[in-house]
N, C-alpha and C. Protein backbone atom coordinates (compact mmCIF):
# COMPACT_ATOMS: atom_id res chain seq x y z
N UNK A 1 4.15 -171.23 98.85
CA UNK A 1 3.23 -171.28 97.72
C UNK A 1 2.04 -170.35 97.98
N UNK A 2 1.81 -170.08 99.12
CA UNK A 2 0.54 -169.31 100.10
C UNK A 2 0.63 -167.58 99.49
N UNK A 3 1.94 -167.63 99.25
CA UNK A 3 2.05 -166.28 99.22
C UNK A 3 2.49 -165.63 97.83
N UNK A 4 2.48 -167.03 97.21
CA UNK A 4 2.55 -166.54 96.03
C UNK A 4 1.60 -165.90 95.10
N UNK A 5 0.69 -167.22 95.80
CA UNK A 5 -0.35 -166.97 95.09
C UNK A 5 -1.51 -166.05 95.34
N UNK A 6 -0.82 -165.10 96.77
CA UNK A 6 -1.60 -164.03 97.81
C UNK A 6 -1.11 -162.51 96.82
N UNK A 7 0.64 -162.88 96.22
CA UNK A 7 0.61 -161.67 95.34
C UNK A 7 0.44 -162.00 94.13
N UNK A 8 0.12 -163.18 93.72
CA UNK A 8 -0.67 -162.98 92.00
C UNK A 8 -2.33 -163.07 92.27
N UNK A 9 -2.59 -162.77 92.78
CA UNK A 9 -4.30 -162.02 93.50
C UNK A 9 -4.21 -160.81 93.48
N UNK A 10 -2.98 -160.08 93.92
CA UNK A 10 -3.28 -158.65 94.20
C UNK A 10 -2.58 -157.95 93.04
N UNK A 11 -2.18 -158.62 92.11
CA UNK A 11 -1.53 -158.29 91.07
C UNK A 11 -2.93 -158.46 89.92
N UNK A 12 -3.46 -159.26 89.90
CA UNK A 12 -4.80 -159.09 89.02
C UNK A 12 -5.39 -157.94 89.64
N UNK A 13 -5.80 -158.21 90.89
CA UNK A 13 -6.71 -157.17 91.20
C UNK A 13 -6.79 -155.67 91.08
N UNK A 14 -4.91 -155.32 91.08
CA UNK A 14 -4.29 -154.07 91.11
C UNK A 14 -4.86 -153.73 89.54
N UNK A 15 -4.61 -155.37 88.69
CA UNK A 15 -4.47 -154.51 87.34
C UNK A 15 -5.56 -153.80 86.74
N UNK A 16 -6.67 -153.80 87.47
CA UNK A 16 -8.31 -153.03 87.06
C UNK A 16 -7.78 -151.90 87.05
N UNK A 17 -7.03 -151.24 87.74
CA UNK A 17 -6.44 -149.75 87.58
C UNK A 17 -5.49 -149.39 85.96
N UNK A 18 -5.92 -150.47 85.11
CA UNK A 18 -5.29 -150.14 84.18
C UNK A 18 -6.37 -149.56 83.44
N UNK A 19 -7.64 -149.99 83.68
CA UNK A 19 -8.60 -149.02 82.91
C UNK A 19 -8.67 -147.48 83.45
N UNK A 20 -8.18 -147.43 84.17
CA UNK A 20 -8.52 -145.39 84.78
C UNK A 20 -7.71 -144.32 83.30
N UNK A 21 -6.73 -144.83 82.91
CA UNK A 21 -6.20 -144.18 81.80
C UNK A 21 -7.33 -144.41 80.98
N UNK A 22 -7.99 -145.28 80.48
CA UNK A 22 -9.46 -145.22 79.40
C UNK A 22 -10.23 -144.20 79.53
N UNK A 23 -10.75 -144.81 80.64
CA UNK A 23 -11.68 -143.64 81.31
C UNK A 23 -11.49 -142.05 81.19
N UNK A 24 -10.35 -141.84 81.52
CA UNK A 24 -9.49 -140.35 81.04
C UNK A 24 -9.54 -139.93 79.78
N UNK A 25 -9.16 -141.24 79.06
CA UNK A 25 -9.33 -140.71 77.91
C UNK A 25 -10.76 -140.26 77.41
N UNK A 26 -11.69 -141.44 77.74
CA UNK A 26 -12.85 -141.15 77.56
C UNK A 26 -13.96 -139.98 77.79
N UNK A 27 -13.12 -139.27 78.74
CA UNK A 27 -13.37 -137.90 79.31
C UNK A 27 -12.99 -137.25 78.03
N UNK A 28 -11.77 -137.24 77.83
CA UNK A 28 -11.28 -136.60 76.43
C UNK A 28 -12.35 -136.48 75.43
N UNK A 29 -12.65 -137.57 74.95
CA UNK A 29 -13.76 -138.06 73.77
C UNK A 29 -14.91 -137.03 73.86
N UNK A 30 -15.68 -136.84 75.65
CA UNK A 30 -16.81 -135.87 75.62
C UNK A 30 -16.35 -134.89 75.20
N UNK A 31 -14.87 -134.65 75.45
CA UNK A 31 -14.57 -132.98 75.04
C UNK A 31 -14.53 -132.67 73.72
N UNK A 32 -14.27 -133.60 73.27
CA UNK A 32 -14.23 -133.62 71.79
C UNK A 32 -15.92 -133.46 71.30
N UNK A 33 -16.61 -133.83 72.32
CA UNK A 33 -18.23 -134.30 71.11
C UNK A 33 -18.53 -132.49 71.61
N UNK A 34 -18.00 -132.35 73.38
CA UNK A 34 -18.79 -130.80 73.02
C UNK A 34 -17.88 -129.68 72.10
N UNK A 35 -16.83 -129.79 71.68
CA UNK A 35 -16.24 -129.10 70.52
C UNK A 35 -17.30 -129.29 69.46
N UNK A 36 -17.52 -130.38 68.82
CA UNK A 36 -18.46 -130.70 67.54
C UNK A 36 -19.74 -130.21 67.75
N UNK A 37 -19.81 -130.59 69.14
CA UNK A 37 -21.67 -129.67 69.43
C UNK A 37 -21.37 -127.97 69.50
N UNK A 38 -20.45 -127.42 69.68
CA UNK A 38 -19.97 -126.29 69.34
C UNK A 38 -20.00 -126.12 67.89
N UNK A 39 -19.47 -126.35 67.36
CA UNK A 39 -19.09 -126.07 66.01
C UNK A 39 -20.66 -125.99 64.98
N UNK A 40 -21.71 -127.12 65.53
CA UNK A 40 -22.62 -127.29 65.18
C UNK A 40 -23.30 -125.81 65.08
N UNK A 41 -23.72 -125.80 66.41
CA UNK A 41 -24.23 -124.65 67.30
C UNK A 41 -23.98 -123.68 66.59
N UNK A 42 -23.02 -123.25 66.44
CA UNK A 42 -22.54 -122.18 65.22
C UNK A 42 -22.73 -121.74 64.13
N UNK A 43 -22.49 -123.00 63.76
CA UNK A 43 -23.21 -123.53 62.12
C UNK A 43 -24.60 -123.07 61.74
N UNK A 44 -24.97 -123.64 63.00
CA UNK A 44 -26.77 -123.29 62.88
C UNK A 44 -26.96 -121.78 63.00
N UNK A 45 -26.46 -121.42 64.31
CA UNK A 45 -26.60 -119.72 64.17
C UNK A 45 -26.14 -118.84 63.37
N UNK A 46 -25.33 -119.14 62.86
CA UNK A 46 -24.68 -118.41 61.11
C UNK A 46 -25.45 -118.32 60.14
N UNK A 47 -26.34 -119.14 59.61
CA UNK A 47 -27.56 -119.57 58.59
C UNK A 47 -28.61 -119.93 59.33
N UNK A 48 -29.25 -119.54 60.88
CA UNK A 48 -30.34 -119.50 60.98
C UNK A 48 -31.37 -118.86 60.30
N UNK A 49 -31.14 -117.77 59.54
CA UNK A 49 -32.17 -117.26 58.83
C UNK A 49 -32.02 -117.37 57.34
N UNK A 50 -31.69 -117.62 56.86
CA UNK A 50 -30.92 -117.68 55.22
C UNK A 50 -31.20 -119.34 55.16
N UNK A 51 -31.23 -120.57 55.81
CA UNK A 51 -31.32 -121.52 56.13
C UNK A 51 -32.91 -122.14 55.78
N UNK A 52 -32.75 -123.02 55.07
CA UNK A 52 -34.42 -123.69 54.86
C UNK A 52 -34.71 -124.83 56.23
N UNK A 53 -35.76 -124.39 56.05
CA UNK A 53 -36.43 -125.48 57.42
C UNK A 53 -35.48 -126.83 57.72
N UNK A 54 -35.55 -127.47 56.39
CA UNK A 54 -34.95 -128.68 56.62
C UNK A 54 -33.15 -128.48 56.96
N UNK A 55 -32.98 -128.04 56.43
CA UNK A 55 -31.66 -127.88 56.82
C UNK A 55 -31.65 -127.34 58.54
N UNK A 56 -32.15 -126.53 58.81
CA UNK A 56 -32.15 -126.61 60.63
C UNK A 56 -32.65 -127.91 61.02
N UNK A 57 -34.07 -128.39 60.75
CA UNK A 57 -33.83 -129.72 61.49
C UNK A 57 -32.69 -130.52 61.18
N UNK A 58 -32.09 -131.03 60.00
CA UNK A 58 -31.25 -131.61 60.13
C UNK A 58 -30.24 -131.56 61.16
N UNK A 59 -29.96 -130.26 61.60
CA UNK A 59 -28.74 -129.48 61.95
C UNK A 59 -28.80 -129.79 63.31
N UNK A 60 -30.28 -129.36 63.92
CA UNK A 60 -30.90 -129.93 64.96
C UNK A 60 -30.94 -131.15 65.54
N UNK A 61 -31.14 -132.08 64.55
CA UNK A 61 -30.56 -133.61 64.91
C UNK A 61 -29.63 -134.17 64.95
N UNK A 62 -28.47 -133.51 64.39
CA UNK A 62 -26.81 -133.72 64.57
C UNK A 62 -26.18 -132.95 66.17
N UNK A 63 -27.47 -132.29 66.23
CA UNK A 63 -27.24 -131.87 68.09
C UNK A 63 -27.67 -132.72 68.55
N UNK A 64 -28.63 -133.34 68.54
CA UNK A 64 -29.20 -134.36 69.44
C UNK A 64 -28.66 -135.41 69.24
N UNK A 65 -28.06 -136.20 67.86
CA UNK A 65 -27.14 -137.33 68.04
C UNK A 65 -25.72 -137.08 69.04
N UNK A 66 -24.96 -135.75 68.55
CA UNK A 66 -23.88 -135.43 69.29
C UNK A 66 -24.17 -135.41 71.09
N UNK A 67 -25.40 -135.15 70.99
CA UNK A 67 -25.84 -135.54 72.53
C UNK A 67 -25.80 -136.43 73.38
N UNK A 68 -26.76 -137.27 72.46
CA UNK A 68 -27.10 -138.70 72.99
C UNK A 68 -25.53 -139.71 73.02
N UNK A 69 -24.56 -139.14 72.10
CA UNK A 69 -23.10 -139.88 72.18
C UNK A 69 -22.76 -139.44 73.44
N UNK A 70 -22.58 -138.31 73.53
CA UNK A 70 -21.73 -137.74 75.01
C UNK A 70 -22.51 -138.25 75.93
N UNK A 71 -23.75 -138.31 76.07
CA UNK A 71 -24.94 -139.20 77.33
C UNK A 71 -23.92 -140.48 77.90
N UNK A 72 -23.73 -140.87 76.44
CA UNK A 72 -23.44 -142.82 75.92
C UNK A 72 -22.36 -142.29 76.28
N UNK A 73 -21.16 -141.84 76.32
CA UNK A 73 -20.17 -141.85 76.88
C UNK A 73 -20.32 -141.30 78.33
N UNK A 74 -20.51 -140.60 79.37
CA UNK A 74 -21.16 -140.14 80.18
C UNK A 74 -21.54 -141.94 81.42
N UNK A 75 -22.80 -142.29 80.49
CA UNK A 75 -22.69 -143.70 80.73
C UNK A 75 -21.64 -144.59 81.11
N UNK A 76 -21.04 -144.92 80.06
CA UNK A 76 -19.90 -145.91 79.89
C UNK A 76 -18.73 -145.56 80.92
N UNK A 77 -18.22 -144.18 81.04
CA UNK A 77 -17.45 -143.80 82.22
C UNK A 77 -17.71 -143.73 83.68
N UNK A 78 -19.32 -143.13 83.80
CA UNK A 78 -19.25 -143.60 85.28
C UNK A 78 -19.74 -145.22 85.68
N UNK A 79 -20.53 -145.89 85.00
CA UNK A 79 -20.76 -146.32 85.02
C UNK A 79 -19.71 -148.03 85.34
N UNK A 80 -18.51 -147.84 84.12
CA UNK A 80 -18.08 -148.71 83.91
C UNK A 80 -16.62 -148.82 84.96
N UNK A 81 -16.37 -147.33 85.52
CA UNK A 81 -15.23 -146.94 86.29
C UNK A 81 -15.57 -147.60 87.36
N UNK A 82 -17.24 -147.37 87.85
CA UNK A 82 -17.64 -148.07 89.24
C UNK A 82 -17.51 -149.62 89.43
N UNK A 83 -18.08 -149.99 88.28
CA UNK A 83 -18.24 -151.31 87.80
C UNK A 83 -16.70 -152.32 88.32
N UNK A 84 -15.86 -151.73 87.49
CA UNK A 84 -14.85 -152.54 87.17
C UNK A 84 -13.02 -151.70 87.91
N UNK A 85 -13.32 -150.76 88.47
CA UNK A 85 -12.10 -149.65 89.14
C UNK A 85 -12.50 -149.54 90.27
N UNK A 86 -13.01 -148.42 90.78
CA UNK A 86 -13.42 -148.28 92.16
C UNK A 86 -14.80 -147.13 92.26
N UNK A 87 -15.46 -147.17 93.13
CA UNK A 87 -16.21 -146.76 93.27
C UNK A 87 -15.83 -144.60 93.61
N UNK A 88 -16.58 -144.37 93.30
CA UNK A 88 -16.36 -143.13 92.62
C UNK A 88 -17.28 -142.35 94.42
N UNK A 89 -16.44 -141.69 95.37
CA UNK A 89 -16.84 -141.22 96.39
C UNK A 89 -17.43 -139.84 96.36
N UNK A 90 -18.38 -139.63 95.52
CA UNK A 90 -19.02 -138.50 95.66
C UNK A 90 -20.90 -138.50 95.98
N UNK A 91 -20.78 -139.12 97.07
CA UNK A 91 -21.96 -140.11 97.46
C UNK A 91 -22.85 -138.47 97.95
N UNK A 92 -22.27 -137.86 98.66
CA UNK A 92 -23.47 -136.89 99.14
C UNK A 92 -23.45 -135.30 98.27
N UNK A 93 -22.98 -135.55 96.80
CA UNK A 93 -23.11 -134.30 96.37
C UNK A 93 -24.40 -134.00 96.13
N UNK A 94 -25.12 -133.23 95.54
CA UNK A 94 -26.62 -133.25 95.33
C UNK A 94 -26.53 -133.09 93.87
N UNK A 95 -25.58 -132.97 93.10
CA UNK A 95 -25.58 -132.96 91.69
C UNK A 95 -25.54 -134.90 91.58
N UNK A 96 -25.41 -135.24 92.08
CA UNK A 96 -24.89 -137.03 92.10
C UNK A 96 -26.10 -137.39 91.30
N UNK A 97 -25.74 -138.05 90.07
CA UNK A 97 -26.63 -138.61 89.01
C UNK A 97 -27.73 -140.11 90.01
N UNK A 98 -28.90 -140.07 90.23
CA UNK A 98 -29.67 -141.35 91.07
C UNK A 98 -29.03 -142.41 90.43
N UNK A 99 -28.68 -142.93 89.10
CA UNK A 99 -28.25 -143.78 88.49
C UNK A 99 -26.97 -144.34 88.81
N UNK A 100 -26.27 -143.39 89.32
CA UNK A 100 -24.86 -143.59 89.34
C UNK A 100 -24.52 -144.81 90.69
N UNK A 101 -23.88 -146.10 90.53
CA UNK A 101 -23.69 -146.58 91.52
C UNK A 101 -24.63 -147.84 91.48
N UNK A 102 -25.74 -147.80 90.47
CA UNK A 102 -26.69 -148.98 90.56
C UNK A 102 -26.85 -149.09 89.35
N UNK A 103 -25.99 -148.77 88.31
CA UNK A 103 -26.00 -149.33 87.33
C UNK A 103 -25.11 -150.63 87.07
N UNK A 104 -25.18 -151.86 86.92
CA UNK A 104 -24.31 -153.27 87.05
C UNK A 104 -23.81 -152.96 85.81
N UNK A 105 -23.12 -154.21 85.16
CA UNK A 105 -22.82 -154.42 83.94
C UNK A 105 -24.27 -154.53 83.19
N UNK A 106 -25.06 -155.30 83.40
CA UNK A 106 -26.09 -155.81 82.44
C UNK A 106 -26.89 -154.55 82.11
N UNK A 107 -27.48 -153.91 83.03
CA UNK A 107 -27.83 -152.54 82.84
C UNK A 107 -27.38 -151.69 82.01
N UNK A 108 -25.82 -151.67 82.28
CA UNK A 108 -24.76 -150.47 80.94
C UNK A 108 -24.70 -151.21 79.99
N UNK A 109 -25.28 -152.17 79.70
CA UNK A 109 -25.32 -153.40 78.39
C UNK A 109 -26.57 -152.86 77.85
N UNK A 110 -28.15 -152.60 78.47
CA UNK A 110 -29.20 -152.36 77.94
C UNK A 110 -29.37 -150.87 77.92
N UNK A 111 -28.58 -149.75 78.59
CA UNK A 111 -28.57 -148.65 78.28
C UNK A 111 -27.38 -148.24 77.25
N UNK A 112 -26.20 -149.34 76.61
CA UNK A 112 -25.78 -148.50 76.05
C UNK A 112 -26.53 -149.20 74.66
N UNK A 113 -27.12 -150.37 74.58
CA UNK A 113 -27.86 -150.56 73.50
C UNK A 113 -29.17 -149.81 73.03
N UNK A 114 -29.78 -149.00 74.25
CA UNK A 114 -30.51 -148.39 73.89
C UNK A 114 -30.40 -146.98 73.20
N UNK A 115 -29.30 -146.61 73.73
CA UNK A 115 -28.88 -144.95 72.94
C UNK A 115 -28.41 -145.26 71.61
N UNK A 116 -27.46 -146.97 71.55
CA UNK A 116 -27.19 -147.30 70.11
C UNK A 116 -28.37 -147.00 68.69
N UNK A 117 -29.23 -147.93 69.68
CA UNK A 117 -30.59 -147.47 68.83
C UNK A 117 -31.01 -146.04 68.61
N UNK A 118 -31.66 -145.27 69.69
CA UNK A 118 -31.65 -144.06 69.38
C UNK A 118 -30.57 -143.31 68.62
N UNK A 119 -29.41 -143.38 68.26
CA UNK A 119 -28.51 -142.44 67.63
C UNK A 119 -29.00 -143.29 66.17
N UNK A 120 -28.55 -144.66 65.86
CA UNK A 120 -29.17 -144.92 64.62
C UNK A 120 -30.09 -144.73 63.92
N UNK A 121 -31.26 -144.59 65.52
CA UNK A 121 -32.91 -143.69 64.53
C UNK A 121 -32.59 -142.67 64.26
N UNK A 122 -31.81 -141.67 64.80
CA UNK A 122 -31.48 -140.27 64.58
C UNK A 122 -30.97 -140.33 63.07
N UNK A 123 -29.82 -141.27 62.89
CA UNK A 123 -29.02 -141.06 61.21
C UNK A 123 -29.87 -141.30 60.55
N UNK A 124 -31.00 -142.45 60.72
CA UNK A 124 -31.74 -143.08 59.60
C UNK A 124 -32.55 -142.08 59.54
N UNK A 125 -33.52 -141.46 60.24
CA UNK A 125 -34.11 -140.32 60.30
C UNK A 125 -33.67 -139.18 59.75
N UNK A 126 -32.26 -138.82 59.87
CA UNK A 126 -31.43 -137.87 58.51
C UNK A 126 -31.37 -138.19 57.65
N UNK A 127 -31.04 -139.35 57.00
CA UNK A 127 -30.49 -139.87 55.83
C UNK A 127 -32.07 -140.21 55.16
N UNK A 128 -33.02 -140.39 55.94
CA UNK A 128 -34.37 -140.20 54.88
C UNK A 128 -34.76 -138.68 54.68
N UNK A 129 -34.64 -137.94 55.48
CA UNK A 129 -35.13 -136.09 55.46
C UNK A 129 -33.77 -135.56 53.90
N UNK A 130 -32.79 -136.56 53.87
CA UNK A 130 -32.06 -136.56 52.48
C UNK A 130 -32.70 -136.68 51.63
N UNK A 131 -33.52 -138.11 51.77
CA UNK A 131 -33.96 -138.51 50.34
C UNK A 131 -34.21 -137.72 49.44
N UNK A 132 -35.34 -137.01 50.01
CA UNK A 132 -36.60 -136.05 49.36
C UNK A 132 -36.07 -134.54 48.73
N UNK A 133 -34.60 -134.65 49.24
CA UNK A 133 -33.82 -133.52 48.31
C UNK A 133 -34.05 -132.35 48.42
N UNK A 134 -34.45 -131.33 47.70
CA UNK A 134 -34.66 -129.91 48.15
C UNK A 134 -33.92 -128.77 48.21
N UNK A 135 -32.63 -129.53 49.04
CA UNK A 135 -32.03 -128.14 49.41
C UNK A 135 -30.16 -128.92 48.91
N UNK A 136 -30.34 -129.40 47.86
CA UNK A 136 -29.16 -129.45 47.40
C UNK A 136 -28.40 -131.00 47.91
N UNK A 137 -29.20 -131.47 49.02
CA UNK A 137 -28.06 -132.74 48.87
C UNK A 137 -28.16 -133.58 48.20
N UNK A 138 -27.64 -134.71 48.31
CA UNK A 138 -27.07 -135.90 47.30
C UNK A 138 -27.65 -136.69 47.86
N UNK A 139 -28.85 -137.37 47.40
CA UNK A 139 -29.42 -138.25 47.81
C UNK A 139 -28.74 -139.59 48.24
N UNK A 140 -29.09 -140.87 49.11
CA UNK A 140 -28.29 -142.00 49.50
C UNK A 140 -28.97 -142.60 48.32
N UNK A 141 -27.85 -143.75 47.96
CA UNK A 141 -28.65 -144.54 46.95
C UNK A 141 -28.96 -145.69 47.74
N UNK A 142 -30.23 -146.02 46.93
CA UNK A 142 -31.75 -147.45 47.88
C UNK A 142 -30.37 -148.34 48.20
N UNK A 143 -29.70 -148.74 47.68
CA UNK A 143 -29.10 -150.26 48.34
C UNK A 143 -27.95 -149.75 49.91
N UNK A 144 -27.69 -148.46 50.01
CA UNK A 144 -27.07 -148.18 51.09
C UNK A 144 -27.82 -147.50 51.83
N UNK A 145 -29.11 -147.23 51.63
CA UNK A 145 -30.67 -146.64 52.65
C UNK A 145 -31.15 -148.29 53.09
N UNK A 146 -31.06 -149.42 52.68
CA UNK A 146 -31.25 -150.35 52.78
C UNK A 146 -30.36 -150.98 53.79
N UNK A 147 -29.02 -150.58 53.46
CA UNK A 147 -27.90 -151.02 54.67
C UNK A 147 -28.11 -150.65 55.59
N UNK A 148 -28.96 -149.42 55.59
CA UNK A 148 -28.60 -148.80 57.51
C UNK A 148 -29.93 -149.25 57.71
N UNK A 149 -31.00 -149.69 57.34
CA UNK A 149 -32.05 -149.97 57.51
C UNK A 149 -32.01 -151.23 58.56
N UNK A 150 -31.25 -152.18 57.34
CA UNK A 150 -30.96 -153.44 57.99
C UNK A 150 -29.92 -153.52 59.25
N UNK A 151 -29.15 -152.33 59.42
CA UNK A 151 -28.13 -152.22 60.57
C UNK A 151 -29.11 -151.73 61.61
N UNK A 152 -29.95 -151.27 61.50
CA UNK A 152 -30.45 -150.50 62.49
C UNK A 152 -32.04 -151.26 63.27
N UNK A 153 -32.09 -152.03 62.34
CA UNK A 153 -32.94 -153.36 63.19
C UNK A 153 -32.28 -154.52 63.49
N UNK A 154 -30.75 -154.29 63.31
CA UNK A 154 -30.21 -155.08 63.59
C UNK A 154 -29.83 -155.17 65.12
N UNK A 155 -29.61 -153.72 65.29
CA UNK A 155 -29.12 -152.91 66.49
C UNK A 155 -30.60 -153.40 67.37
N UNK A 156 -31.77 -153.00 66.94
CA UNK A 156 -33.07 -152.97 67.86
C UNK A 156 -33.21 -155.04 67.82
N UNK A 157 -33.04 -155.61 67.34
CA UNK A 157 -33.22 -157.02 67.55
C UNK A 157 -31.93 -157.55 68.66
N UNK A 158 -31.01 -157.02 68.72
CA UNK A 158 -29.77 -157.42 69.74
C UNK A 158 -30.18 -156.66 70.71
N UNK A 159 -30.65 -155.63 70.84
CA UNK A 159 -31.11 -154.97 72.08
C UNK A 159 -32.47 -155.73 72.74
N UNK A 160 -33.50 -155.84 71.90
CA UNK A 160 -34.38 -156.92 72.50
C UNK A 160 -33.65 -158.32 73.43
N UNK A 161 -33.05 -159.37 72.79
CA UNK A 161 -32.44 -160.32 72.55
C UNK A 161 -31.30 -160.34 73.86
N UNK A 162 -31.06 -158.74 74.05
CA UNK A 162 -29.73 -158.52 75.48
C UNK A 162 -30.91 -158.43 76.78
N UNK A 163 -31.91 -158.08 76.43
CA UNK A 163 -32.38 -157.69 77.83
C UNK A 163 -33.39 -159.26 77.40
N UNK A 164 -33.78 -159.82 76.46
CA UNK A 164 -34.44 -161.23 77.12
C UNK A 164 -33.45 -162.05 77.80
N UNK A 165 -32.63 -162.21 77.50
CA UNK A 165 -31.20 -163.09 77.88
C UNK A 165 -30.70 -162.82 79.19
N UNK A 166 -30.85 -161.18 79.95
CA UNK A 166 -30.94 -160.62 81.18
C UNK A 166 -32.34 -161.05 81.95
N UNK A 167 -33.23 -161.44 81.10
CA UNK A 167 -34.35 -161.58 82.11
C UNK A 167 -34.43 -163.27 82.41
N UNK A 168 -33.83 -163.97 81.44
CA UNK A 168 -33.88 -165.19 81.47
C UNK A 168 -33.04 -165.70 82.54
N UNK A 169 -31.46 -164.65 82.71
CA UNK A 169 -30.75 -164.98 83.55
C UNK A 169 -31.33 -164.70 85.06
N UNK A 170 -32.06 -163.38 84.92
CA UNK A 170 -32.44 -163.19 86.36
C UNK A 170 -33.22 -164.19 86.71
N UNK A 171 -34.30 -164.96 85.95
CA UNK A 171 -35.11 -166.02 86.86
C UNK A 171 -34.68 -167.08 87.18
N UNK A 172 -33.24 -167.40 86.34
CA UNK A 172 -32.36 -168.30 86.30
C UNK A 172 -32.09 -168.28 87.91
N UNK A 173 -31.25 -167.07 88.47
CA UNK A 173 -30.74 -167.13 89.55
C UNK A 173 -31.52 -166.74 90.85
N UNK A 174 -32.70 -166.08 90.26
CA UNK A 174 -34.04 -166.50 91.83
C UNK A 174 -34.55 -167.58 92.14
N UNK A 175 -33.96 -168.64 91.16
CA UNK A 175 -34.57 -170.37 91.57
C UNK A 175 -33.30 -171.08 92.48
C-alpha cells in the first residue's frame, strides 16, 4: 500500500509539468503582442505627419497597452513557471529580472491585478479621447462608456480587496 501511494505522489507531482506546454504557448502570445506592437509602430510612422495629434496619442496608447499586456504576460510566465514547474536556473545572468524568483502566488495575484487596472485606464482613457470626436471616429454611446466605467472600478475595487485579504492573511499567519 506504501508504494502505492509513493507512486500516486510522484504522479501528481510529475503532473505540474503539464503546465510547461502553457507557458510555451504563452511565449507564443508575447510574439504575437510584439507582431501587433509592430504593426502599430508602422501605422504610426506611415501617418506621422498627415496624422492629427489625437490620433498619435491614441496610437501611442495602443503601444503602451500592447506593452503593459506583454509585461502581464512576461509576469505570468516567469513568474508562474517558478511558482508551480520548476525553478528557472538562470540565477547568475546579469540580465536576471530582481523580481524573478520572489514573486509567490499572492504577489502575481497583486501584480497581475495591477497591470489589469492600468491597461483598463489605458482603454477608458481611449475610449474618452473618442468621445470628443474630431478626427472622424464614432463616438461610444453613454450606456457602454458607463460599462467600462463600471468594469474598470470594478477591476480597481478587487484589486484593493486582493491585497487587503493578503494583508489580513499575512497577520493571520505571524500570530
Amino acid at each position: 500500500m506504501k508504494l502505492l501511494e509513493h507512486l500516486l505522489e510522484v504522479v501528481i507531482f510529475g503532473s505540474r509539468w503539464i503546465l510547461a506546454p502553457m507557458y510555451v504557448g504563452l511565449v507564443g502570445g508575447l510574439l504575437f503582442m510584439f507582431i501587433k506592437f509592430a504593426q502599430e509602430f508602422i501605422h504610426i510612422l506611415s501617418h506621422l505627419i498627415t496624422a492629427p495629434e489625437r490620433e498619435v496619442l491614441l496610437s501611442v496608447l495602443a503601444l503602451v497597452d500592447i506593452t503593459l499586456v506583454a509585461n502581464l504576460l512576461i509576469m505570468v510566465i516567469f513568474s508562474g513557471y517558478e511558482n508551480f514547474v520548476s525553478k528557472i536556473d538562470v540565477a547568475d545572468h546579469e540580465d536576471r529580472p530582481s523580481w524573478m524568483g520572489k514573486v509567490d502566488y499572492s504577489g502575481l495575484k497583486l501584480k497581475l491585478i495591477g497591470s489589469i487596472v492600468a491597461i483598463s485606464a489605458i482603454d477608458l482613457l481611449r475610449a474618452f479621447m473618442n468621445q470628443s470626436g474630431g478626427d472622424g471616429a464614432t463616438p461610444i454611446p453613454p450606456q457602454q462608456l458607463a460599462w467600462m466605467v463600471g468594469i474598470h472600478l470594478t477591476f480597481i475595487i478587487s484589486g484593493v480587496l486582493f491585497a487587503w485579504m493578503d494583508k489580513i492573511a499575512e497577520e493571520t499567519n505571524s500570530h
